[in-house]
N, C-alpha and C. Protein backbone atom coordinates (compact mmCIF):
# COMPACT_ATOMS: atom_id res chain seq x y z
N UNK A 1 3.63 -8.04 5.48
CA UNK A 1 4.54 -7.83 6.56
C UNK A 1 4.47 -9.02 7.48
N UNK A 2 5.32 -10.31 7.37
CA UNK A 2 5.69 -10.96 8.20
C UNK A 2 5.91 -10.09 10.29
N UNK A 3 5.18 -10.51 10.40
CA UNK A 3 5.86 -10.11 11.93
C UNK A 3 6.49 -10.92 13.37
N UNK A 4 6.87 -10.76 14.27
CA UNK A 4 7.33 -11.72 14.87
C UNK A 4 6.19 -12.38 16.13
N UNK A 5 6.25 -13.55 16.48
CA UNK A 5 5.35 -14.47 16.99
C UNK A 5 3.91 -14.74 16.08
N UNK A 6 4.13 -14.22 14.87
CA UNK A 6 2.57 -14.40 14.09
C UNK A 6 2.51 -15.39 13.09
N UNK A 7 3.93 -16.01 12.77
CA UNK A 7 4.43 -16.06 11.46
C UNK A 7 5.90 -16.91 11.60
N UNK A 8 5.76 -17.55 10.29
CA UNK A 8 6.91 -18.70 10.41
C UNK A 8 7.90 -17.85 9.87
N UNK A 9 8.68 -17.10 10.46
CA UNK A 9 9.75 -16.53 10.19
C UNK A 9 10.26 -15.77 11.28
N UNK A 10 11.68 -15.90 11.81
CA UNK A 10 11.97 -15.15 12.97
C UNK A 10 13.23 -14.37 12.57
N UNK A 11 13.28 -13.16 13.49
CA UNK A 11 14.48 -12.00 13.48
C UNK A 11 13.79 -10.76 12.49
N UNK A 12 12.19 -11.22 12.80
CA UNK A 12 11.48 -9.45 12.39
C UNK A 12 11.92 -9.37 10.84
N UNK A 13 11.69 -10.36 9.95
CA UNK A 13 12.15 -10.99 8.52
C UNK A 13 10.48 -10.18 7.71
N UNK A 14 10.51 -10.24 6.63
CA UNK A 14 8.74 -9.69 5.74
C UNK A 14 9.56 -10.41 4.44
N UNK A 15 8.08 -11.48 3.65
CA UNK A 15 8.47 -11.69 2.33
C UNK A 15 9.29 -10.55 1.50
N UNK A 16 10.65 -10.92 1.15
CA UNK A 16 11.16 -10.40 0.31
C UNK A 16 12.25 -9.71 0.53
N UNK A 17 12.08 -9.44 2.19
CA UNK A 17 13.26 -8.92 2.98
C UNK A 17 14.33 -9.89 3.08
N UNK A 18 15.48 -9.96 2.73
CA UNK A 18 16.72 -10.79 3.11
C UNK A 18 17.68 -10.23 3.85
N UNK A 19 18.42 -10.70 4.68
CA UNK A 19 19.65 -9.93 4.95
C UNK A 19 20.75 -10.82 4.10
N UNK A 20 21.68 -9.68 4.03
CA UNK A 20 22.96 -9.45 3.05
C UNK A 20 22.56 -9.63 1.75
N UNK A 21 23.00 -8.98 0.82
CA UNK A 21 23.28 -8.45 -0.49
C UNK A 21 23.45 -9.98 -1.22
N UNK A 22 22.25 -9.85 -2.53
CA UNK A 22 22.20 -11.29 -3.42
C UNK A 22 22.59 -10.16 -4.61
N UNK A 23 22.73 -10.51 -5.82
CA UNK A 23 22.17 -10.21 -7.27
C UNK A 23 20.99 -9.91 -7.52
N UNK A 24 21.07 -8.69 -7.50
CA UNK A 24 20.01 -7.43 -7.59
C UNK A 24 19.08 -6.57 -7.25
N UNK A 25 19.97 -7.15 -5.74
CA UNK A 25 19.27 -6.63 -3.91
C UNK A 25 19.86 -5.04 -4.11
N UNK A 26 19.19 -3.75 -3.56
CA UNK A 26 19.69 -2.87 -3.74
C UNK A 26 21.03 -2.51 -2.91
N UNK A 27 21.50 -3.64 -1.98
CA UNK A 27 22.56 -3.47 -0.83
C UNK A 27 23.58 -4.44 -2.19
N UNK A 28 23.51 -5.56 -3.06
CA UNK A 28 24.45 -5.36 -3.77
C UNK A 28 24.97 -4.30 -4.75
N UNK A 29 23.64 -3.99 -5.24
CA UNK A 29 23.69 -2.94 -6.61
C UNK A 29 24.09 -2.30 -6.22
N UNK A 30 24.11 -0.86 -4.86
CA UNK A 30 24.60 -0.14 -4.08
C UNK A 30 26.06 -0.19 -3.77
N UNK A 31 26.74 -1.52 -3.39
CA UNK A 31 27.94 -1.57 -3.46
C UNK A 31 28.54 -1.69 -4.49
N UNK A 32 27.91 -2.66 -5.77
CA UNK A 32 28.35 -1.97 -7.30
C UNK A 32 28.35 -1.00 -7.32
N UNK A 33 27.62 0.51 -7.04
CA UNK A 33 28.03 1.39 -7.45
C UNK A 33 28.67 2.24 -6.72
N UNK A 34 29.84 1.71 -5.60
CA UNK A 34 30.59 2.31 -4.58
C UNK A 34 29.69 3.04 -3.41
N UNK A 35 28.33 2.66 -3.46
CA UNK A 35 27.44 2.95 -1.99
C UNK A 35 27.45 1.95 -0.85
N UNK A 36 27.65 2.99 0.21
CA UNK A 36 27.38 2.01 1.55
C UNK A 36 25.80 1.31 1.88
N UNK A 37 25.72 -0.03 1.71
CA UNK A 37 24.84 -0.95 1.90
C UNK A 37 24.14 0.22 3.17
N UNK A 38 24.56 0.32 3.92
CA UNK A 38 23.84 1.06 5.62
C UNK A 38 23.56 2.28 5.44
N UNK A 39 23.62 2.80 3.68
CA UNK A 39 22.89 4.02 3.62
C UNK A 39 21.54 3.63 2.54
N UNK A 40 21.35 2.53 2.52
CA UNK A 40 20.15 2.34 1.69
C UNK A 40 19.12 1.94 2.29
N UNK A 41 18.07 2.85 2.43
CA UNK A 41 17.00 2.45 2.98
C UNK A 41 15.84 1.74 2.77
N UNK A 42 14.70 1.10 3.10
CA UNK A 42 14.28 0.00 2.96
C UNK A 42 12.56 0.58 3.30
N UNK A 43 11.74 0.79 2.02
CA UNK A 43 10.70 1.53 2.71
C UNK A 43 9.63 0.73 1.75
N UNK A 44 9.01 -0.51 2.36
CA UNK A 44 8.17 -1.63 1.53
C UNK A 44 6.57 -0.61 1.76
N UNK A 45 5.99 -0.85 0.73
CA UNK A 45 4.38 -0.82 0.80
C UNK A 45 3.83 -1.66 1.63
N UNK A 46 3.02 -1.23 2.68
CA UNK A 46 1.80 -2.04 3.66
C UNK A 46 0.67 -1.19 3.46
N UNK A 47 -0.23 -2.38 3.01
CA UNK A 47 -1.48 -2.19 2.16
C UNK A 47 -2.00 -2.11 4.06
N UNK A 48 -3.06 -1.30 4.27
CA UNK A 48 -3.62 -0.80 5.43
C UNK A 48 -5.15 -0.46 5.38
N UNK A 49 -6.00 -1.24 6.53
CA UNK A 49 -7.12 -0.25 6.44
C UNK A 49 -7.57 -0.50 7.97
N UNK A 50 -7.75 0.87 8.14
CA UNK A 50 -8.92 1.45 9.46
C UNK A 50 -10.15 1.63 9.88
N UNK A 51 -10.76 1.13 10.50
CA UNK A 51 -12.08 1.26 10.43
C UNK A 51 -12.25 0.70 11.65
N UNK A 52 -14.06 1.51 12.51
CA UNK A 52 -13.85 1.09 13.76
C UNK A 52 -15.11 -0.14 13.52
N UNK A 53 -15.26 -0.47 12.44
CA UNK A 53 -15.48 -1.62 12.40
C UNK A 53 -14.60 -3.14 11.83
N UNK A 54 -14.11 -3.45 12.65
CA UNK A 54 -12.93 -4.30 12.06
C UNK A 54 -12.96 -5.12 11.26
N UNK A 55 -14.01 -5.89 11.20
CA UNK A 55 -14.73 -6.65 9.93
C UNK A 55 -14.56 -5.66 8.49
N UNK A 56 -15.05 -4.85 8.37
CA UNK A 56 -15.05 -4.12 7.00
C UNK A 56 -13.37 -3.57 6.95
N UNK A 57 -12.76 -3.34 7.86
CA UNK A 57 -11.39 -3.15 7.18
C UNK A 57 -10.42 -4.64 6.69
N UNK A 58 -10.85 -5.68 7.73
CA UNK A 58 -10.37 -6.53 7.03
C UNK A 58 -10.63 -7.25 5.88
N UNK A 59 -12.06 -7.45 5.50
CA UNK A 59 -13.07 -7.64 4.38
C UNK A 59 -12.04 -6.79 3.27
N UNK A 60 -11.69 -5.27 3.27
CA UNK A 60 -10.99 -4.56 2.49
C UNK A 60 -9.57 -4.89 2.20
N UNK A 61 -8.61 -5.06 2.82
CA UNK A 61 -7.31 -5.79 3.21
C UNK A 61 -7.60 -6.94 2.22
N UNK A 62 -8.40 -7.96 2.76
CA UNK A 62 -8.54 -9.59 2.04
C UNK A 62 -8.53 -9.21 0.86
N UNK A 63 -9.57 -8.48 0.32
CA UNK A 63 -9.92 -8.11 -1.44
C UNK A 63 -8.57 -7.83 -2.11
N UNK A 64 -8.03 -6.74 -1.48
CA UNK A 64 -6.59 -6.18 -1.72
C UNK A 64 -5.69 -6.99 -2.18
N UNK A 65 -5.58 -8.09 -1.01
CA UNK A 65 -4.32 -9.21 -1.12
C UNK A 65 -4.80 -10.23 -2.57
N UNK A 66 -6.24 -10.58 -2.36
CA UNK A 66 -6.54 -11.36 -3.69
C UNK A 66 -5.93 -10.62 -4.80
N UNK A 67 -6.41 -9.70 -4.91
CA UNK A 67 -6.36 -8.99 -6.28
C UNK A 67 -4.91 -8.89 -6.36
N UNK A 68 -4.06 -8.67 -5.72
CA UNK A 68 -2.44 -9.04 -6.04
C UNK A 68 -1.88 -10.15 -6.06
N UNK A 69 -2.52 -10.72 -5.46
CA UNK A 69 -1.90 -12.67 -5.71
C UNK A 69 -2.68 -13.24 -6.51
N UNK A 70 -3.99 -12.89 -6.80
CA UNK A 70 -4.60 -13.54 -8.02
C UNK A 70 -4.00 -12.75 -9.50
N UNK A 71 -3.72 -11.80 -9.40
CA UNK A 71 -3.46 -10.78 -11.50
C UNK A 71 -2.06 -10.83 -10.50
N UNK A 72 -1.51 -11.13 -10.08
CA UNK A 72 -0.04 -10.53 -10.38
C UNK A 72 0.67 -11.80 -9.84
N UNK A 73 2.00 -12.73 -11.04
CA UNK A 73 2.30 -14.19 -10.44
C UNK A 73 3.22 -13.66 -9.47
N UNK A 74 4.10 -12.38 -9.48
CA UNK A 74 5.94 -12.20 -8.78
C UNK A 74 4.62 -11.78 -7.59
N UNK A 75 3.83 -11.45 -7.34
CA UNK A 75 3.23 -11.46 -5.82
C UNK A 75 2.59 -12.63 -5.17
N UNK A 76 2.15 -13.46 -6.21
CA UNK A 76 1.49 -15.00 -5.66
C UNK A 76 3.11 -15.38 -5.20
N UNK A 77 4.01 -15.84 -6.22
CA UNK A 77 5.24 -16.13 -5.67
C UNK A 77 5.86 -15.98 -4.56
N UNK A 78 5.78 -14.55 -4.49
CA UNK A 78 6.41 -14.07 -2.76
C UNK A 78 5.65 -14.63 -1.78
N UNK A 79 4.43 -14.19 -2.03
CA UNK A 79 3.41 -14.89 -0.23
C UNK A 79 3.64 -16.61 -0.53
N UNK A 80 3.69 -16.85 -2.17
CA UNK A 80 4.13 -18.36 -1.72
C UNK A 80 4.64 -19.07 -1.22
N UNK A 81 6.23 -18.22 -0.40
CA UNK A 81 7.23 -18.54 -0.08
C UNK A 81 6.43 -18.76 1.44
N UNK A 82 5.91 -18.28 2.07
CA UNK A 82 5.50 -18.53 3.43
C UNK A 82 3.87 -19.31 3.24
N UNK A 83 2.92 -19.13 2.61
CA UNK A 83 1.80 -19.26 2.56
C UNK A 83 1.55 -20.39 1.10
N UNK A 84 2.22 -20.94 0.86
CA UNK A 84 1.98 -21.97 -0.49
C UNK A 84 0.94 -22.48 -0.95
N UNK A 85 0.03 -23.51 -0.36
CA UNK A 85 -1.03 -23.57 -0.34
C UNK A 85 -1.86 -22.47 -0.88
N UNK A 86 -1.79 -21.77 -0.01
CA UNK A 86 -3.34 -20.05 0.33
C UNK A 86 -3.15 -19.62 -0.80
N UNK A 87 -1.42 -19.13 -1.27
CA UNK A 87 -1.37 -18.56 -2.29
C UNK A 87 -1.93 -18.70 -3.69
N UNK A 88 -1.69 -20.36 -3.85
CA UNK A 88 -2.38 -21.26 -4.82
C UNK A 88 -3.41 -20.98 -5.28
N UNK A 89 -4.63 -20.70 -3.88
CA UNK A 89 -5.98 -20.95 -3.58
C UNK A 89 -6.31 -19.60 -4.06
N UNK A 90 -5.66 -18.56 -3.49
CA UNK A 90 -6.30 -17.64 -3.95
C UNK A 90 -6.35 -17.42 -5.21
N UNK A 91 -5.08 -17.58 -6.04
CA UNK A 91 -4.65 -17.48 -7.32
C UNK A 91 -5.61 -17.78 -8.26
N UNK A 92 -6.11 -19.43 -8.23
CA UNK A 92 -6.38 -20.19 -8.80
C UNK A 92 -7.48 -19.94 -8.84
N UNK A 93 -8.38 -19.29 -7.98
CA UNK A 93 -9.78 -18.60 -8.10
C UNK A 93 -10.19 -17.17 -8.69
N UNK A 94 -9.06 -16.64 -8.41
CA UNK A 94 -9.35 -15.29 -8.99
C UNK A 94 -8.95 -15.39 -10.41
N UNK A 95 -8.06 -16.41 -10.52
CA UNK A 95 -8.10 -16.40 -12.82
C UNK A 95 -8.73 -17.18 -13.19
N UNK A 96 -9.82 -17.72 -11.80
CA UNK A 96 -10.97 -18.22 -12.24
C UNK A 96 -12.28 -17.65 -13.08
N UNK A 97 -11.82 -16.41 -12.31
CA UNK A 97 -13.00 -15.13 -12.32
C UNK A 97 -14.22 -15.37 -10.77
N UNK A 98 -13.89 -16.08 -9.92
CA UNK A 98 -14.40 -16.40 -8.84
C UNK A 98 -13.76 -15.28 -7.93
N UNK A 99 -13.68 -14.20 -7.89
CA UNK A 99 -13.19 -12.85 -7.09
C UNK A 99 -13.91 -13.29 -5.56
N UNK A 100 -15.06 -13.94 -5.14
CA UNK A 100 -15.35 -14.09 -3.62
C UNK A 100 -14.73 -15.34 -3.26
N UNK A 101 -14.30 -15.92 -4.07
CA UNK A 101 -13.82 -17.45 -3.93
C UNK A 101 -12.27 -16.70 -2.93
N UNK A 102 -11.76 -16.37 -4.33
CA UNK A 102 -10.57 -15.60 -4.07
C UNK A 102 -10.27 -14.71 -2.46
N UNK A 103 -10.65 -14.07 -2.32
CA UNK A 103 -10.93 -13.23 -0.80
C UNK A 103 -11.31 -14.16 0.08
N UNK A 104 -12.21 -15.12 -0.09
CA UNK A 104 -12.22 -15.68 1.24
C UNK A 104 -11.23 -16.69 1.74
N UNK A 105 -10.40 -17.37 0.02
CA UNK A 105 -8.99 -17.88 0.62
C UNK A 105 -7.81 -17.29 1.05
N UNK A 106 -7.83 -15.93 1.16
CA UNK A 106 -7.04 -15.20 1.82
C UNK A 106 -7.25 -15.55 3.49
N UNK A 107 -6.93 -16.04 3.90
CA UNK A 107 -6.78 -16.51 5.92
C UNK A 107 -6.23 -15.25 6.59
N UNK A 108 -6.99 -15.47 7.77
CA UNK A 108 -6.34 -14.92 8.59
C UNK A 108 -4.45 -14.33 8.78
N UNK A 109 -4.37 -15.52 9.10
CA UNK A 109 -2.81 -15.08 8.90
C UNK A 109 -2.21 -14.68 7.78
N UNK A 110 -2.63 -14.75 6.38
CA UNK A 110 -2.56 -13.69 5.70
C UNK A 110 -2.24 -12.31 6.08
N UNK A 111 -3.50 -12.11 6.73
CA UNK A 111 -4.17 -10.58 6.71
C UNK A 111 -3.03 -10.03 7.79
N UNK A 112 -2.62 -10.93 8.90
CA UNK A 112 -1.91 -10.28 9.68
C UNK A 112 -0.39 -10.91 9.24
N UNK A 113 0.14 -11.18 8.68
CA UNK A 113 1.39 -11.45 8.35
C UNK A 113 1.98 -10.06 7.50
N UNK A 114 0.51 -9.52 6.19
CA UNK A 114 1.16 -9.12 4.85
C UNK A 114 0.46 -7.29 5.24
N UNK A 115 -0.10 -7.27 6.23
CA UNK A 115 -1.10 -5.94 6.39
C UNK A 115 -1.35 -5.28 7.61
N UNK A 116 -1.92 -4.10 7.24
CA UNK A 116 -2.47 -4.12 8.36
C UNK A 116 -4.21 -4.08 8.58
N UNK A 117 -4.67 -4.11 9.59
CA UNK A 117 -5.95 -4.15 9.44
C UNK A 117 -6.68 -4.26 10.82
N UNK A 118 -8.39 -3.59 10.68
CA UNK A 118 -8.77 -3.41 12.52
C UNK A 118 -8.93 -2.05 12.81
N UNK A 119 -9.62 -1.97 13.93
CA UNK A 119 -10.12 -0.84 14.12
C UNK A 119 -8.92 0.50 14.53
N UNK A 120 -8.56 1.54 14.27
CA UNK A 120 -7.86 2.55 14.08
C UNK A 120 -6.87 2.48 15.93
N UNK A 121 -7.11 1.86 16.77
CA UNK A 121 -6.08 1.69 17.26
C UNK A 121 -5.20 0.57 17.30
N UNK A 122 -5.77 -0.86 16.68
CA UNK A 122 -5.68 -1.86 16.53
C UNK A 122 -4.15 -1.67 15.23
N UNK A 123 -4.93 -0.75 14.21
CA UNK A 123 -3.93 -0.84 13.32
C UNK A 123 -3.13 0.14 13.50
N UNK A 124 -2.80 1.49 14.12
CA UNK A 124 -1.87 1.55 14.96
C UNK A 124 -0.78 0.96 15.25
N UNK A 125 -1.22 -0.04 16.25
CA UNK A 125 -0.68 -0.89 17.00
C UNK A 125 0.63 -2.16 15.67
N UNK A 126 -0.57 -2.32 14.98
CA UNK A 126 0.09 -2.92 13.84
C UNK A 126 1.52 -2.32 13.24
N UNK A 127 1.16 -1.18 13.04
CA UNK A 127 1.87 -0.62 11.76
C UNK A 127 3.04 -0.08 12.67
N UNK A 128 2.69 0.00 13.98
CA UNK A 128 3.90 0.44 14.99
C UNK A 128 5.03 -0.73 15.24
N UNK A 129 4.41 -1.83 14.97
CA UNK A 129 5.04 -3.24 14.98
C UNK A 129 6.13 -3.36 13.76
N UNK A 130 5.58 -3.19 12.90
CA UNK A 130 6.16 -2.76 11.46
C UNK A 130 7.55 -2.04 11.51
N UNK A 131 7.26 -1.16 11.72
CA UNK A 131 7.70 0.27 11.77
C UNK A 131 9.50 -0.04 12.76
N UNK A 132 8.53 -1.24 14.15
CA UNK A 132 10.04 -1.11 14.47
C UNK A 132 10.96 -2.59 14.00
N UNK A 133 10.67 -3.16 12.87
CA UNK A 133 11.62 -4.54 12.29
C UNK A 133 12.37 -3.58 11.96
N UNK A 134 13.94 -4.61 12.63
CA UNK A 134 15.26 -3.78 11.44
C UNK A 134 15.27 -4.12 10.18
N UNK A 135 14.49 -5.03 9.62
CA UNK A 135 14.55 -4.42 8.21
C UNK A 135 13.99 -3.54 7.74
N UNK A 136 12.75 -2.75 8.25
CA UNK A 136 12.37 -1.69 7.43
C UNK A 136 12.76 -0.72 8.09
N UNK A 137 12.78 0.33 7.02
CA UNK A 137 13.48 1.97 7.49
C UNK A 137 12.09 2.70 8.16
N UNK A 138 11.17 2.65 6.96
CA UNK A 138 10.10 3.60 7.10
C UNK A 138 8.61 2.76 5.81
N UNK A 139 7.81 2.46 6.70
CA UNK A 139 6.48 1.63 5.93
C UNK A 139 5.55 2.69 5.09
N UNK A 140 5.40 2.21 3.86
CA UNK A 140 4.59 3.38 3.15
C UNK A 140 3.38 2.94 2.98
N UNK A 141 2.19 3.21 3.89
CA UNK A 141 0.87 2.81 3.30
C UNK A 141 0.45 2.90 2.52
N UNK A 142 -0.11 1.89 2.18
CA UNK A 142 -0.94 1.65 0.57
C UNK A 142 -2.73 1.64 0.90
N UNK A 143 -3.19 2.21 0.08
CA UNK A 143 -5.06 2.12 0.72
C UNK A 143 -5.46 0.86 -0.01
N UNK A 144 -6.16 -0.15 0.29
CA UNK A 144 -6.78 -0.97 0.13
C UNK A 144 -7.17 -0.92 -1.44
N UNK A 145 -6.61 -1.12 -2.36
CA UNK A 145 -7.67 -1.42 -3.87
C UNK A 145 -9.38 -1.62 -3.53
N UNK A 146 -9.95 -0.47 -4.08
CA UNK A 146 -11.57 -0.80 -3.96
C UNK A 146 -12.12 -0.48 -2.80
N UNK A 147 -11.13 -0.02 -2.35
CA UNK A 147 -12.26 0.60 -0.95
C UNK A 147 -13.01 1.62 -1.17
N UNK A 148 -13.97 1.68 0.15
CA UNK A 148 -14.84 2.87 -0.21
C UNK A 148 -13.92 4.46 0.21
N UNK A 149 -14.27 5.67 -0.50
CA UNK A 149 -13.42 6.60 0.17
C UNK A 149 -13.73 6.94 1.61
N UNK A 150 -15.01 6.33 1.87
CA UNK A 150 -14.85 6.48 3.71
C UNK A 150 -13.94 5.99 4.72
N UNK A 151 -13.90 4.73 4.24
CA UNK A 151 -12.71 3.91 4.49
C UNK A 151 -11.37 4.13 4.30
N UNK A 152 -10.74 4.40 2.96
CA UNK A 152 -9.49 5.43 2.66
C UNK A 152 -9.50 6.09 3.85
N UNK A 153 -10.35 7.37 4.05
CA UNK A 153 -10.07 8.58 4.40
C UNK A 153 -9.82 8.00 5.94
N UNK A 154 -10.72 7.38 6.61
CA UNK A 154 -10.95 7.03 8.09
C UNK A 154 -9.12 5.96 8.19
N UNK A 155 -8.27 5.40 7.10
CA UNK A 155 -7.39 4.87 6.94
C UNK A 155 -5.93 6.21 7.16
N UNK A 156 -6.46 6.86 6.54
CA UNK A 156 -5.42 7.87 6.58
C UNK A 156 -5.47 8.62 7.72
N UNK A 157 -6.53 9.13 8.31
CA UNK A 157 -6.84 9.74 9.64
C UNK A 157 -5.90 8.94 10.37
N UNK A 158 -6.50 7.66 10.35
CA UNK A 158 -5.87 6.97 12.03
C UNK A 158 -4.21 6.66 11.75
N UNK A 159 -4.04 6.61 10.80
CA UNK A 159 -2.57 5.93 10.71
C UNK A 159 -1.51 6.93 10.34
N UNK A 160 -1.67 8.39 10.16
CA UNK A 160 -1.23 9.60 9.91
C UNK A 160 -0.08 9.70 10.97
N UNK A 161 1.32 10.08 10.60
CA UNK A 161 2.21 10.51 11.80
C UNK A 161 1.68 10.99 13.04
N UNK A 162 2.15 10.81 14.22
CA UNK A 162 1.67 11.29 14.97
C UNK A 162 0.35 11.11 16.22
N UNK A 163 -0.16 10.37 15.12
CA UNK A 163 -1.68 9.75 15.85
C UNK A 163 -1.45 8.98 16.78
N UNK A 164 -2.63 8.88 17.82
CA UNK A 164 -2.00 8.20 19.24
C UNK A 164 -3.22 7.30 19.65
C-alpha cells in the first residue's frame, strides 16, 4: 500500500492501482461486459501485523514481503515499479536461499509503503489510512506468512472492525 507523503506516488495511488480502464483492468472487462466501471469494487490484500512490540511485527511484515518478492517474479515486478533496486535485492537473495539476506533488504519504506505494521494502535492508524485512498473500496488483511499464532491472533484482535 503506497500511501500519501510516504512514497513516490501522489493522489492516494498503491502498486497496481491505476486509474481508468487498460486491457484487463476489471473497470475495462466490466465495461466489456455492459457493467458500470463505479460498481466495481476494489478490495487489495494488506499483509498486516500487530503487536505491542513493534519490532516483532515488523520483523513479521519484512519476512512476508521477502517471501513474495523473492518466490513470486509478477510481485518482485510490481514493488519494482516503485522500489527497483530493493526489489532486486531482495529477490536475488532469497533464490539465493539467503532468506535473512532477503528480509533485511526489505527497507523501511517498504514496510510502510506495501503494509501495515507496529504496535496495535499504530497499525490502526495505518490501515485507517488505507482504508480512506479512493482507490480502495475495502482492505482485506492478510496475516503475515510464518508468524507466530500469537501474533496472528494479537493481529486480528487489534485490526478487527470496530476497534478503537
Amino acid at each position: 500500500m503506497l500511501r500519501g507523503g510516504r512514497f513516490p506516488v501522489s493522489r492516494g495511488r498503491r502498486p497496481g492501482v491505476r486509474r481508468g480502464p487498460r486491457p484487463g483492468d476489471p473497470a475495462c472487462n466490466g465495461t466489456e461486459a455492459g457493467r458500470d466501471p463505479d460498481d466495481i469494487r476494489t478490495a487489495p490484500y494488506v499483509p498486516a501485523a500487530a503487536s505491542e512490540d513493534p519490532g516483532q511485527a515488523r520483523a513479521a511484515l519484512r519476512g512476508h514481503l521477502a517471501y513474495y518478492v523473492g518466490s513470486g517474479e509478477g510481485y518482485r515486478r510490481a514493488v519494482a515499479e516503485y522500489f527497483p533496486d530493493e526489489a532486486d535485492a531482495v529477490a536475488d537473495a532469497w533464490r539465493a536461499g539467503n532468506r535473512n539476506e532477503a528480509r533485511d533488504a526489505v527497507t523501511d519504506g517498504m514496510l510502510r509503503a506495501l503494509g501495515v505494521a507496529g504496535t496495535p494502535a499504530d497499525a490502526r492508524d495505518q490501515l485507517s489510512e488505507i482504508a480512506a485512498l479512493d482507490a480502495i473500496d475495502e482492505p482485506l488483511i492478510v496475516l503475515p506468512e510464518g508468524a507466530d499464532e500469537s501474533l496472528q491472533q494479537r493481529t486480528v484482535d487489534s485490526l478487527a472492525p470496530g476497534r478503537t
